[in-house]
Structure formats: structure tokens, C-alpha cells
C-alpha atoms as a PDB file:
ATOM      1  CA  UNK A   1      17.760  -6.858  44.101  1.00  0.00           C
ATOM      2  CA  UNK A   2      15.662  -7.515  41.046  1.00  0.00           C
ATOM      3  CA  UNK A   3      15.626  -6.309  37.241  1.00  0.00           C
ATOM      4  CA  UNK A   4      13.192  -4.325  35.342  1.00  0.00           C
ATOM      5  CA  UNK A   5      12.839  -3.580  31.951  1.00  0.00           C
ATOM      6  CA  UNK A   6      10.327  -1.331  30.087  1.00  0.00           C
ATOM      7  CA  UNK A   7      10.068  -1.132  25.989  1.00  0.00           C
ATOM      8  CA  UNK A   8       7.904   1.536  24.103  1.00  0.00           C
ATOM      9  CA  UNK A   9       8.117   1.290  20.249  1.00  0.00           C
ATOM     10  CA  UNK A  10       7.585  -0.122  16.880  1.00  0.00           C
ATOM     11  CA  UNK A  11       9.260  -3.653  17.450  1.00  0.00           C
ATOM     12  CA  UNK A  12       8.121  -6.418  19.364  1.00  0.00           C
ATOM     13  CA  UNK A  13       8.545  -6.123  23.097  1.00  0.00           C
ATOM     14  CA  UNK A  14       8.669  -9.628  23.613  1.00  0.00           C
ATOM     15  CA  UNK A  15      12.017 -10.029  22.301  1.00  0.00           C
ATOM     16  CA  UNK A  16      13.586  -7.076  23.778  1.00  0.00           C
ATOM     17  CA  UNK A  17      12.013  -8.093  27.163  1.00  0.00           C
ATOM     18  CA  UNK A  18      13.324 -11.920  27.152  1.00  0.00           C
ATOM     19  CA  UNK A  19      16.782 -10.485  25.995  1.00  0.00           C
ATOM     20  CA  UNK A  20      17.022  -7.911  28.604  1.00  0.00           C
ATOM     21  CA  UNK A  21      16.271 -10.435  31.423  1.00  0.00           C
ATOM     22  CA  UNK A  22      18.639 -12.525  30.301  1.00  0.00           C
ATOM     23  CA  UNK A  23      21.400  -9.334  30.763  1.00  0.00           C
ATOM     24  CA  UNK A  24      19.478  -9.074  34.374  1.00  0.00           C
ATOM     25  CA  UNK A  25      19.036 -12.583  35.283  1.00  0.00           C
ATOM     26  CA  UNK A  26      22.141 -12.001  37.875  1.00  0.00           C
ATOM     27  CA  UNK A  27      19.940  -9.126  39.545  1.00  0.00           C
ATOM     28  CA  UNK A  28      17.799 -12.222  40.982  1.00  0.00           C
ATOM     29  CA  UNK A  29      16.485 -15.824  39.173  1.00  0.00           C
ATOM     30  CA  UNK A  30      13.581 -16.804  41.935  1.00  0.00           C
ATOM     31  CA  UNK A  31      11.418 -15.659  39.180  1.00  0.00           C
ATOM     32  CA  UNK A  32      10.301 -14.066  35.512  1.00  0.00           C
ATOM     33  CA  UNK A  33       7.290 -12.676  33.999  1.00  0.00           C
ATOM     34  CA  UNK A  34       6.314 -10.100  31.287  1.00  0.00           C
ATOM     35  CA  UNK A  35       2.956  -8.200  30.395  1.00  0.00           C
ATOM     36  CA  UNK A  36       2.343  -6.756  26.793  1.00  0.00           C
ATOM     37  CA  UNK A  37      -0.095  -5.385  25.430  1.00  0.00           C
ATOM     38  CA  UNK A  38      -1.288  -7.362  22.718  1.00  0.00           C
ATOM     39  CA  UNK A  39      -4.994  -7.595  20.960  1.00  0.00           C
ATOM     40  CA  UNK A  40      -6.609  -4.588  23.084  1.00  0.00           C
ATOM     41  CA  UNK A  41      -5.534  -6.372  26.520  1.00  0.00           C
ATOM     42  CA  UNK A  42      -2.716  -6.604  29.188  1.00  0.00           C
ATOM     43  CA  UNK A  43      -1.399 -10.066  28.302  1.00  0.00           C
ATOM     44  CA  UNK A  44       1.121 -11.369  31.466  1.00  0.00           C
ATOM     45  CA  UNK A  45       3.233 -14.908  31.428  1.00  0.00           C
ATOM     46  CA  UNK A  46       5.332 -15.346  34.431  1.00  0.00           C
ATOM     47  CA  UNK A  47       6.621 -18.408  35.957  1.00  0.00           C
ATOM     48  CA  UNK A  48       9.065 -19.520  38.952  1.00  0.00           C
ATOM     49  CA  UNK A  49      12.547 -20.361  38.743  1.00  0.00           C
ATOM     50  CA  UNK A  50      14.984 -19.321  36.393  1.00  0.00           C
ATOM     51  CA  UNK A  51      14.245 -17.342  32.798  1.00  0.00           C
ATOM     52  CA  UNK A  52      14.335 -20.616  30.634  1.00  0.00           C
ATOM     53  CA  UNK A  53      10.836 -21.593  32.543  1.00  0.00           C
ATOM     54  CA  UNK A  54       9.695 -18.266  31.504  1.00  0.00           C
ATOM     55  CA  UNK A  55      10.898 -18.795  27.799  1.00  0.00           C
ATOM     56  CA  UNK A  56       9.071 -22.403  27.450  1.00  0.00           C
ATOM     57  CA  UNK A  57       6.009 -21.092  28.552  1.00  0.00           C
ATOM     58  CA  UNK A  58       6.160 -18.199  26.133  1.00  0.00           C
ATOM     59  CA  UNK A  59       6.843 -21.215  23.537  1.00  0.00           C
ATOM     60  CA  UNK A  60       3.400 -22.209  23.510  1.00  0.00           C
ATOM     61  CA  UNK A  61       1.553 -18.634  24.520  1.00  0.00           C
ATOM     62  CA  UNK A  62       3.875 -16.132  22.930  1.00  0.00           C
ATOM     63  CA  UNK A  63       3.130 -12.417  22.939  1.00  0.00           C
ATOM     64  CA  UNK A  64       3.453 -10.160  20.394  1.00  0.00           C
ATOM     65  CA  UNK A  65       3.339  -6.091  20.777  1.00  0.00           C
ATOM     66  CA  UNK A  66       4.612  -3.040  20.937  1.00  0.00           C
ATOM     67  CA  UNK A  67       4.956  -2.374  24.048  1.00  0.00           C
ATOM     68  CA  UNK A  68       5.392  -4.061  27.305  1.00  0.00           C
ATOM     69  CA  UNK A  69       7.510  -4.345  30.677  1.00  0.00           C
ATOM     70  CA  UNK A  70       9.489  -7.466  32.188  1.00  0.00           C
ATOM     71  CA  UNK A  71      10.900  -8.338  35.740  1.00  0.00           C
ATOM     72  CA  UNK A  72      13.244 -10.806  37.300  1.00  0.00           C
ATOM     73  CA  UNK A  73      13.048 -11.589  41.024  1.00  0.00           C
ATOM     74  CA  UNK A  74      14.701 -11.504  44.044  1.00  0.00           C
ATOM     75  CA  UNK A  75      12.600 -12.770  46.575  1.00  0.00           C
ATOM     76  CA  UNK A  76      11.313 -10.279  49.131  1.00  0.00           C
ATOM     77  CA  UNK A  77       7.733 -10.101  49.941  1.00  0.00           C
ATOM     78  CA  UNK A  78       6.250 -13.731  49.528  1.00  0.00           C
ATOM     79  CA  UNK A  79       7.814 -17.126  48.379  1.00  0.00           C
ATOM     80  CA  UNK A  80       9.271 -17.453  44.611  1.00  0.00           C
ATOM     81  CA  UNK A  81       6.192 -18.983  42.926  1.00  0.00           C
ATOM     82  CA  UNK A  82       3.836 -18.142  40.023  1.00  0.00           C
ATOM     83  CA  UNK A  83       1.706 -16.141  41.855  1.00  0.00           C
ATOM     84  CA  UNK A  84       4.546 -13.631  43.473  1.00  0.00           C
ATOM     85  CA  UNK A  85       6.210 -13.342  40.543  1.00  0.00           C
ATOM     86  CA  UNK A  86       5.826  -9.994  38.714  1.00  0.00           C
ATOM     87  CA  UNK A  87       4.437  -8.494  36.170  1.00  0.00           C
ATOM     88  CA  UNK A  88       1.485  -7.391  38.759  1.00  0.00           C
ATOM     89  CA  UNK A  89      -1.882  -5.796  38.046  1.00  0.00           C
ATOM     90  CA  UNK A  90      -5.198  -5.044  39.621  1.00  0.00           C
ATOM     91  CA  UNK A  91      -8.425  -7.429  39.601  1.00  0.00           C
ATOM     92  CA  UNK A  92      -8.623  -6.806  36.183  1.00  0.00           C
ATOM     93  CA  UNK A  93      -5.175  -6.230  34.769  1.00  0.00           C
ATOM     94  CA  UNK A  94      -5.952  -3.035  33.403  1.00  0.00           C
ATOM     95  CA  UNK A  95      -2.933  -1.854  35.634  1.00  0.00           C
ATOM     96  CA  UNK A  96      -0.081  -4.045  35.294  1.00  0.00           C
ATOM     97  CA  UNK A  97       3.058  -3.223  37.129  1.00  0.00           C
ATOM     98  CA  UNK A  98       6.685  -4.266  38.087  1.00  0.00           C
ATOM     99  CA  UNK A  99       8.659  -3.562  41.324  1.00  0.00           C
ATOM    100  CA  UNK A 100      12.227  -3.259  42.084  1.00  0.00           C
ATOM    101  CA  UNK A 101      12.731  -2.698  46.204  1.00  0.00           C
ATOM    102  CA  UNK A 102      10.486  -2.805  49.421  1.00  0.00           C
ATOM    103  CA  UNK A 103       7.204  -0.784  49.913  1.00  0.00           C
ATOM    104  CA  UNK A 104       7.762  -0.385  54.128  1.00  0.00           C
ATOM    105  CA  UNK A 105       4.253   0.418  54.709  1.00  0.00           C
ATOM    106  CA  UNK A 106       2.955  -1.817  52.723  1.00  0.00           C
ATOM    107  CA  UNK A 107       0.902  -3.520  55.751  1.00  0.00           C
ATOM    108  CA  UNK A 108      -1.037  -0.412  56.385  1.00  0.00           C
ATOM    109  CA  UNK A 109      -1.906   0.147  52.393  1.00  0.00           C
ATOM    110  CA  UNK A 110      -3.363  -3.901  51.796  1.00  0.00           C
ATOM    111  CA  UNK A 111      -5.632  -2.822  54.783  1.00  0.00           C
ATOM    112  CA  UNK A 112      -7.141   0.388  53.334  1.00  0.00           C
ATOM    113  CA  UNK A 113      -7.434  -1.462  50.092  1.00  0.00           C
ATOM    114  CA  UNK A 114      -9.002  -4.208  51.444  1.00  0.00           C
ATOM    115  CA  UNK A 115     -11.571  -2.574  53.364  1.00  0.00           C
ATOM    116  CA  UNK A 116     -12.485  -0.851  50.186  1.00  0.00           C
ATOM    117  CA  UNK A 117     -12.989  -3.822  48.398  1.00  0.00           C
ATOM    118  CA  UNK A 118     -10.046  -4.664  46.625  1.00  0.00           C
ATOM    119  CA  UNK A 119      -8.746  -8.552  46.595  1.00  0.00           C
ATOM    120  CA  UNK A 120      -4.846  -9.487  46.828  1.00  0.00           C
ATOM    121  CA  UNK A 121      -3.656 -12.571  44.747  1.00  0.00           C
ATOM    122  CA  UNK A 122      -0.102 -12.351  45.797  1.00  0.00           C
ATOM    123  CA  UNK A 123       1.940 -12.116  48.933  1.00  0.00           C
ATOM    124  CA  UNK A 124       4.329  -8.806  47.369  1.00  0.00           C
ATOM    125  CA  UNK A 125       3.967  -5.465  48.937  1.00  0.00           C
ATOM    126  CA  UNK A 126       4.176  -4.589  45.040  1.00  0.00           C
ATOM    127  CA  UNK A 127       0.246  -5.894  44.679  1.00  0.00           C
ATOM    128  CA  UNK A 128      -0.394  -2.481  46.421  1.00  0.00           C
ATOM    129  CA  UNK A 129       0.949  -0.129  44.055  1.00  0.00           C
ATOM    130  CA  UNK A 130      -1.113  -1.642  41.275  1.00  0.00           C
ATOM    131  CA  UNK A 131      -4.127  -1.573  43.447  1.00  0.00           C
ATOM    132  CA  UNK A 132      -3.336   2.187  44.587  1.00  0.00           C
ATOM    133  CA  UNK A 133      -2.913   3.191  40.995  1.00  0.00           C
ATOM    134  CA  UNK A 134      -6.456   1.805  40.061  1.00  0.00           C
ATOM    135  CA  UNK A 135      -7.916   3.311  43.216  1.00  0.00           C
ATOM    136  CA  UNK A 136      -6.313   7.181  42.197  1.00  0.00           C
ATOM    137  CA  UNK A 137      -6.656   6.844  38.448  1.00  0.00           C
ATOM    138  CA  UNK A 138     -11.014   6.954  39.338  1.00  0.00           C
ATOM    139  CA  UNK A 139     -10.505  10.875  40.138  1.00  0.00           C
ATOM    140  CA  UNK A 140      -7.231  11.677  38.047  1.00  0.00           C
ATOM    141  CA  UNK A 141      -7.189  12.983  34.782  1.00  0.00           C
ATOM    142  CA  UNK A 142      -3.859  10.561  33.036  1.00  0.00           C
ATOM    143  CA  UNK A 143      -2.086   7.698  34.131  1.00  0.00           C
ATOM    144  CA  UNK A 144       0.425  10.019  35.370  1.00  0.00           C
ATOM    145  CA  UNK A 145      -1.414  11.449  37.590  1.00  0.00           C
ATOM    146  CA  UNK A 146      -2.297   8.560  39.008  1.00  0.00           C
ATOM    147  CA  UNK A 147       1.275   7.498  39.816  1.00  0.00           C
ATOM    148  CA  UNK A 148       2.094  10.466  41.011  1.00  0.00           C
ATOM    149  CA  UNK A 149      -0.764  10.379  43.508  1.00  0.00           C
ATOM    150  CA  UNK A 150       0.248   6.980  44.142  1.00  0.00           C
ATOM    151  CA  UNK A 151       4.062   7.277  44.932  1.00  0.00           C
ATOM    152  CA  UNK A 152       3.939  10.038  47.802  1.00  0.00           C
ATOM    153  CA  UNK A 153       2.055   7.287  49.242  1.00  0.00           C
ATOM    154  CA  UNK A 154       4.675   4.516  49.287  1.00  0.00           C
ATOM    155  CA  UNK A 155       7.519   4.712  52.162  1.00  0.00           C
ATOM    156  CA  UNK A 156      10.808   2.883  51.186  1.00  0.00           C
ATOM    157  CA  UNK A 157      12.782   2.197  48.472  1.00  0.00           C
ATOM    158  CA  UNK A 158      10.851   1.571  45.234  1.00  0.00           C
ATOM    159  CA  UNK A 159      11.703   1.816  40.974  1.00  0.00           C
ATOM    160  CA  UNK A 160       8.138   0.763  39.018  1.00  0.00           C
ATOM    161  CA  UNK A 161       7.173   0.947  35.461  1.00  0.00           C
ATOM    162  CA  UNK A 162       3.223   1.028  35.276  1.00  0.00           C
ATOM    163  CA  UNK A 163       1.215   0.306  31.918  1.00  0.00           C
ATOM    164  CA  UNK A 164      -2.263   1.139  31.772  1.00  0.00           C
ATOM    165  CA  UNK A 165      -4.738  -1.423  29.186  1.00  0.00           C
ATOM    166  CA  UNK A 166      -6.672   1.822  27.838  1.00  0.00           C
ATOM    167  CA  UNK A 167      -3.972   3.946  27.418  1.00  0.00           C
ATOM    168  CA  UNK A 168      -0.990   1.794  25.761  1.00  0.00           C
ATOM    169  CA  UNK A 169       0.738   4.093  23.900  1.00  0.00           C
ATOM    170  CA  UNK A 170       2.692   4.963  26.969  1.00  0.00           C
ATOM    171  CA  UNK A 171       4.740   3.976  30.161  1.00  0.00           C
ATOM    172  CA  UNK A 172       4.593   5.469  33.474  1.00  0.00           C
ATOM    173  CA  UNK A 173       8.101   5.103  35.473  1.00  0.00           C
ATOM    174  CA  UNK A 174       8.651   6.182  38.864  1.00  0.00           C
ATOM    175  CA  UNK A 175      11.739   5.890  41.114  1.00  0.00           C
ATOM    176  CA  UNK A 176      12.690   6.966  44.800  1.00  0.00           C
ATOM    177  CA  UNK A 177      16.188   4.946  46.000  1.00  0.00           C
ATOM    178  CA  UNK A 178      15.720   1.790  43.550  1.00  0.00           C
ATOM    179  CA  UNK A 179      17.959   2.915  40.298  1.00  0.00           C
ATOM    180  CA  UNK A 180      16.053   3.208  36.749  1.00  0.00           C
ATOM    181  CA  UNK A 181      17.551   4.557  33.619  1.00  0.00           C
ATOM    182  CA  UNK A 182      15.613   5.650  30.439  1.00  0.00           C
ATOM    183  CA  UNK A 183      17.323   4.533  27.220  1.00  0.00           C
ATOM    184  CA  UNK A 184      16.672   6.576  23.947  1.00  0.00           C
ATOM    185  CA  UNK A 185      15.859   4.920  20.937  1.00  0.00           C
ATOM    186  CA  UNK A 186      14.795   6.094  16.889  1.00  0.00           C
ATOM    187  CA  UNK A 187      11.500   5.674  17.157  1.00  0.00           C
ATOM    188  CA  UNK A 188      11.430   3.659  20.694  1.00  0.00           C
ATOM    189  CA  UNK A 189      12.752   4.322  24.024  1.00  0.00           C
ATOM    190  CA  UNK A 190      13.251   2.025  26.868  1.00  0.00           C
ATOM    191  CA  UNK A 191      13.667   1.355  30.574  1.00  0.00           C
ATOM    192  CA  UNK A 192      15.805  -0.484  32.568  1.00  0.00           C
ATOM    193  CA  UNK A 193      16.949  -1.131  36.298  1.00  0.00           C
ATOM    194  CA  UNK A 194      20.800  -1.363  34.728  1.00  0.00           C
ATOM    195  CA  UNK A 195      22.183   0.504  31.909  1.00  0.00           C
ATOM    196  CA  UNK A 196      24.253  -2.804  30.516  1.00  0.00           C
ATOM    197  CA  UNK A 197      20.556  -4.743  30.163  1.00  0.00           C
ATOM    198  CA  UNK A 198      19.954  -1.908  26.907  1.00  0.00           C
ATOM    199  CA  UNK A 199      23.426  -1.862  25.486  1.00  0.00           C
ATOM    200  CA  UNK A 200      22.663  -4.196  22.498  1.00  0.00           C
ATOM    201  CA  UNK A 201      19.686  -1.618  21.433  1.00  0.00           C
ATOM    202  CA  UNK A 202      20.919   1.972  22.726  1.00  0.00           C
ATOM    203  CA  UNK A 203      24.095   3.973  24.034  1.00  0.00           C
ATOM    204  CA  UNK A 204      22.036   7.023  25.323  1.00  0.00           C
ATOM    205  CA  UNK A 205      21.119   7.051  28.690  1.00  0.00           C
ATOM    206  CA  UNK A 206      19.026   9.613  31.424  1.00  0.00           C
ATOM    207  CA  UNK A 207      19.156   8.275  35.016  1.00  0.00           C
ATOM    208  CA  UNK A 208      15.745   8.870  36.237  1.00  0.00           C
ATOM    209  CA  UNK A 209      15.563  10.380  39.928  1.00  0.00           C
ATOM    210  CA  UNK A 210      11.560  11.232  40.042  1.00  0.00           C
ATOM    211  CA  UNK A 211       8.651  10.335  37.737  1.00  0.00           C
ATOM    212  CA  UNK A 212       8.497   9.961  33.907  1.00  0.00           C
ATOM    213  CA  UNK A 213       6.130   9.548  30.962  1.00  0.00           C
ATOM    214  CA  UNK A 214       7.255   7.292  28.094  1.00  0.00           C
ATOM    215  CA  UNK A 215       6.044   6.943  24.722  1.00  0.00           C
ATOM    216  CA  UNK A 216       8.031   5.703  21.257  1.00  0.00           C
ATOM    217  CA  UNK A 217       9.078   9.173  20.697  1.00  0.00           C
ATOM    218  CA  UNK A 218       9.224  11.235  23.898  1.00  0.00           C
ATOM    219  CA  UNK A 219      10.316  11.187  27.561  1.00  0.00           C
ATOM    220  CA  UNK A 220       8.593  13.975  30.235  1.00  0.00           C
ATOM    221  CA  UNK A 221      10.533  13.665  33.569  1.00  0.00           C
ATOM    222  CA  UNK A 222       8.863  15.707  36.466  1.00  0.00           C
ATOM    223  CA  UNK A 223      10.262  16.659  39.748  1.00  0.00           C
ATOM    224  CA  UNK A 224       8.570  15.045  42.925  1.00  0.00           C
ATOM    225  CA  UNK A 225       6.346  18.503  42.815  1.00  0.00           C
ATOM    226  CA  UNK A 226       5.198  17.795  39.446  1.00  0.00           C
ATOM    227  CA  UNK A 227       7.287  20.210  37.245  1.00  0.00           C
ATOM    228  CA  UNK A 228       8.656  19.315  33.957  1.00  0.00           C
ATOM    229  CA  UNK A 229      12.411  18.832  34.197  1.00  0.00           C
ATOM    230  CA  UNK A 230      15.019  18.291  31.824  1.00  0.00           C
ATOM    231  CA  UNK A 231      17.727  15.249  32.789  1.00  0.00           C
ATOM    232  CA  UNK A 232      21.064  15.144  31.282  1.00  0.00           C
ATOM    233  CA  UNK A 233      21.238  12.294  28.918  1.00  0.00           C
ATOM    234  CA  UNK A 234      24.726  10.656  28.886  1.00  0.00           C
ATOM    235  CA  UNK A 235      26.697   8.309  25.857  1.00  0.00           C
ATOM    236  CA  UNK A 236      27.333   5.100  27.657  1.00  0.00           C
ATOM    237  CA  UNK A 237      30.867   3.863  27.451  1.00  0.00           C
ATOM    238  CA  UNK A 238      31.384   0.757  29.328  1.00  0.00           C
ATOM    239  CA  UNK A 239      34.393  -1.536  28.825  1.00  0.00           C
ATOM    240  CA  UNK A 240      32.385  -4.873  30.042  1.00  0.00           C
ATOM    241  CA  UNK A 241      29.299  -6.262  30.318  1.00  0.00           C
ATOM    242  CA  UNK A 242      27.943  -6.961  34.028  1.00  0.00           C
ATOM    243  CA  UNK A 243      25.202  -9.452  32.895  1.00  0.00           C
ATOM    244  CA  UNK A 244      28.085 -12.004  31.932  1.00  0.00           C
ATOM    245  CA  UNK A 245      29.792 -13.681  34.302  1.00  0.00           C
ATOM    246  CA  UNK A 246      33.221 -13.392  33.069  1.00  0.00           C
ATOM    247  CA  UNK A 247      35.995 -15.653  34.572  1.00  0.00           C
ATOM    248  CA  UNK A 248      33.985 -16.483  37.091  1.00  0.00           C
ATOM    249  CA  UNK A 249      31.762 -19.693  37.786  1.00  0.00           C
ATOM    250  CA  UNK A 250      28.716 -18.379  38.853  1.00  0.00           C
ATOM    251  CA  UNK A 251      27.075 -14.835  38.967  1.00  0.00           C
ATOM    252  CA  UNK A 252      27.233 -15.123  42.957  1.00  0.00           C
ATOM    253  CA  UNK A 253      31.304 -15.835  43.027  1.00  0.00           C
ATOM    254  CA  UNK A 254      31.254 -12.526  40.752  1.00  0.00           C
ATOM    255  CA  UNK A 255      28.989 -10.548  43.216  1.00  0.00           C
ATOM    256  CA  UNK A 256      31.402 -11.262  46.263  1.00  0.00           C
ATOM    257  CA  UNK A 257      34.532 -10.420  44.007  1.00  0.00           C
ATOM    258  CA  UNK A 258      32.715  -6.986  43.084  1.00  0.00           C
ATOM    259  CA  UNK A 259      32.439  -5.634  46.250  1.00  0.00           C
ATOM    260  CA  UNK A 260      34.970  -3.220  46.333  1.00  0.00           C
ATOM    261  CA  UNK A 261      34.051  -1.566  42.742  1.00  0.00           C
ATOM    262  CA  UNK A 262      30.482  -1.766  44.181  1.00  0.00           C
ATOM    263  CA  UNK A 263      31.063  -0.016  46.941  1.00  0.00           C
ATOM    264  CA  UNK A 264      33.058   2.902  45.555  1.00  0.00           C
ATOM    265  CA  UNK A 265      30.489   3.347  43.112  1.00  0.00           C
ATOM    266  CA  UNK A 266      27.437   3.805  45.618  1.00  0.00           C
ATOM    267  CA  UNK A 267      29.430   5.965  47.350  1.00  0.00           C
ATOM    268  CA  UNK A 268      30.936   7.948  44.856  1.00  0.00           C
ATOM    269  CA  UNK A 269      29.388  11.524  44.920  1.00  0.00           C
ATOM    270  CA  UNK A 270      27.875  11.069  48.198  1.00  0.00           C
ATOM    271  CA  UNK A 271      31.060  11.668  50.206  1.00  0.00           C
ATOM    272  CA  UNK A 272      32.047  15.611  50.292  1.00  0.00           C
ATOM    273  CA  UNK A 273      35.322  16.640  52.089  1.00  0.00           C
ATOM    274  CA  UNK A 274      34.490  13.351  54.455  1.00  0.00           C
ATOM    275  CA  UNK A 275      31.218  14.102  55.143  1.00  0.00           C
ATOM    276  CA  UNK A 276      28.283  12.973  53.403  1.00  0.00           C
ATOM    277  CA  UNK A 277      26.241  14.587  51.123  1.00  0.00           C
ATOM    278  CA  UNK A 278      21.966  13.805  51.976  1.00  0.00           C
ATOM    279  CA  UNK A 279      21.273  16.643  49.190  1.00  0.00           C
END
């Protein structure tokens, strides 16, 4: 379980980012990063441990933009370190990504990559999708394309948010079992692996089930065939905040109390007349 965050807009992404994560930092705390696109490049600080490591560093390399996309880690693929910890990008950071879930193939991808020259830094399967996204975006005509290409390559469970350096006006999201919700904004819209990480800046939520294109002022979701579809988008109303821990002592203690409400809700809507529902 990790958390990912996505901001498109006028503001500064930096402090939306470092906010979010700190509403997500119970989603996992092996690790933080965030990339933004600042000064005509893909800027990225991440660092090991818990978010405060992350905000010291940013102390004395800050980033300022307008857009950008942030991550907090649960281990996985690869030890907590620097290195594994996401943002990831290609060779050259002109695709930067972050992952939520496990890539099952993963394996089989590094070795076509490799063999066509690319070079791993990390130890994630999530290396590959930025890797894949730079190999498909040579003969594709948008990022989106690219992505799209990309994902019906990917077996498992997966939610990414993929910013390209010459396009960065826009954010490419993509989901298939990991949750993501788009949050509307005036003038900036926004992406998250929970709904209570955007609370503080929207109450207008779409829960994303394919592929979507973000910008400051639109969101194009497509189906998994590549049709334009419209999602419902629903007023949040929730009575508490999940990031805070509450009465409890530790985000873990809440987790294990939270089971039962957990479970209902996963299965809620799946279960039809006791059987359930794979549609």
C-alpha cells in the first residue's frame, strides 16, 4: 500500500504535494519523493524514511512549479532507500513516474528493455513503466498514447500518474485494481490514491477506473479501448479524516482496528444476491 498524489494548476505543487503526503503518510513511510517541473526540467527529491527526511532535504533544494506528482512507500520491489524510492523516470527523466501496486511481469519487461539498451537504477518493477513509456512514446503521437500502449502491457495491479518534461502542461493517470481518484479544482485539478489526501483543496471527486488526461482545466477519461467516457463526479461528504490517527497511538493500531469497516467497504458492490459480481 502506498500514496500518490498528482497536482495540475496555477499554485505551487510543492506545497500541495508535501501536504498531501502527510494525509498519506499512513498508506506507507519506508519512503518519499516528488518530481516537478520547474525551469524547463523534471526536478525529483526523494529520500528514505519517513516524510520529515523528505521535507529537510527540500529545505535546502526546494522546488517550485506548477505542476508535479508525489509518492509515499510501502516497500515492495527493492529495499526502502534513496534509490527505490519514487518519483521514477527514464535515463533522462524526461518521463518521471509514480507507482501504487505490483507490476507481476515485471521480470520479463526489465529483460526486453535491457536488451534494447535501456539501464535500471532501481530495484522497483515501477522502473519499467517509465522505461516502457519512453520506449512507446518514439512511435506515438501524445503522451497518452504512450500510456495507453504501455498499460495493456503491465499484468497486476497498478495506479500511475506519468509527467512528460516536453509536454508539462498535463498529467497522464492510469489505473487497473490500485484505486485513483481525480479531484476538481477552479483552475487546477488533482490526483490522489485516497479521496481524504485532497479534502483541504477540493470536495469533487471522479473515481478513475481506466486512463485519463489531466490539465488545470480539463479531465478526458477513456475506456481501456480508447473511447472518451464520461465518469460521474461525486460531492465528498466524509465525517473523519483517515490520515489522522484519531484515539489511537499509532497509524498501525488504527489499521488493525479498521478491519471490519475495511472490509465491508471492498466488498461492498461486489457481492450480488451472495454471489459475486467480476463485471
Amino acid at each position: 500500500m502506498c500514496g500518490i498524489l498528482g497536482y495540475v494548476g496555477n499554485g505551487n505543487a510543492s506545497d500541495f504535494l508535501i501536504e498531501g503526503l502527510r494525509r498519506l503518510e499512513y498508506r506507507g513511510y519506508d519512503s518519499a519523493g516528488i518530481a516537478v517541473y520547474e525551469n524547463g526540467k523534471i526536478e525529483i527529491e526523494k529520500k528514505a524514511g519517513r516524510l520529515v527526511n523528505l521535507e529537510k532535504a527540500l529545505e535546502s533544494h526546494p522546488l517550485r512549479g506548477n505542476i508535479g506528482i508525489g509518492h509515499t512507500r510501502w516497500a515492495t520491489h527493492g529495499k526502502p532507500s534513496d534509490v527505490n524510492a519514487h518519483p521514477h523516470g527514464d535515463e533522462n527523466n524526461h518521463f518521471v513516474i509514480v507507482h501504487n501496486g505490483i507490476i507481476e511481469n515485471y521480470e520479463e519487461l526489465r529483460e526486453e528493455l535491457q536488451a534494447r539498451g535501456y539501464v535500471f537504477m532501481s530495484q522497483t518493477d515501477t522502473e519499467v513503466i517509465a522505461h516502457l513509456v519512453e520506449w512507446e512514446f518514439r512511435t506515438a503521437k501524445s503522451l497518452l498514447e504512450a500510456v495507453q500502449k504501455t498499460v495493456v502491457q503491465l499484468r497486476g495491479a497498478y495506479g500511475t500518474v506519468v509527467m512528460n518534461q516536453e509536454d508539462p502542461n498535463r498529467l497522464v493517470v492510469a489505473r487497473s485494481g490500485s484505486p485513483l481518484v481525480i479531484g476538481y479544482g477552479v483552475g487546477e485539478n488533482f490526483i490522489a490514491s485516497d479521496p481524504l489526501a485532497l479534502l483541504n483543496v477540493t470536495r469533487r471527486f471522479a473515481y478513475l477506473e481506466e486512463v485519463a488526461e489531466i490539465t488545470r482545466r480539463s479531465v478526458e477519461i477513456y475506456d481501456r479501448e480508447g473511447q472518451k467516457v464520461k465518469r460521474e463526479v461525486h460531492e465528498g461528504n466524509f465525517e473523519h479524516d483517515a490520515a489522522d490517527k484519531g484515539q489511537y497511538r499509532h497509524y498501525m493500531q488504527k489499521e488493525i482496528f479498521e478491519q471490519p469497516v475495511a472490509i465491508m467497504n471492498t466488498l461492498d458492490g461486489r457481492i450480488v444476491n451472495g454471489k459475486v459480481n467480476i463485471n
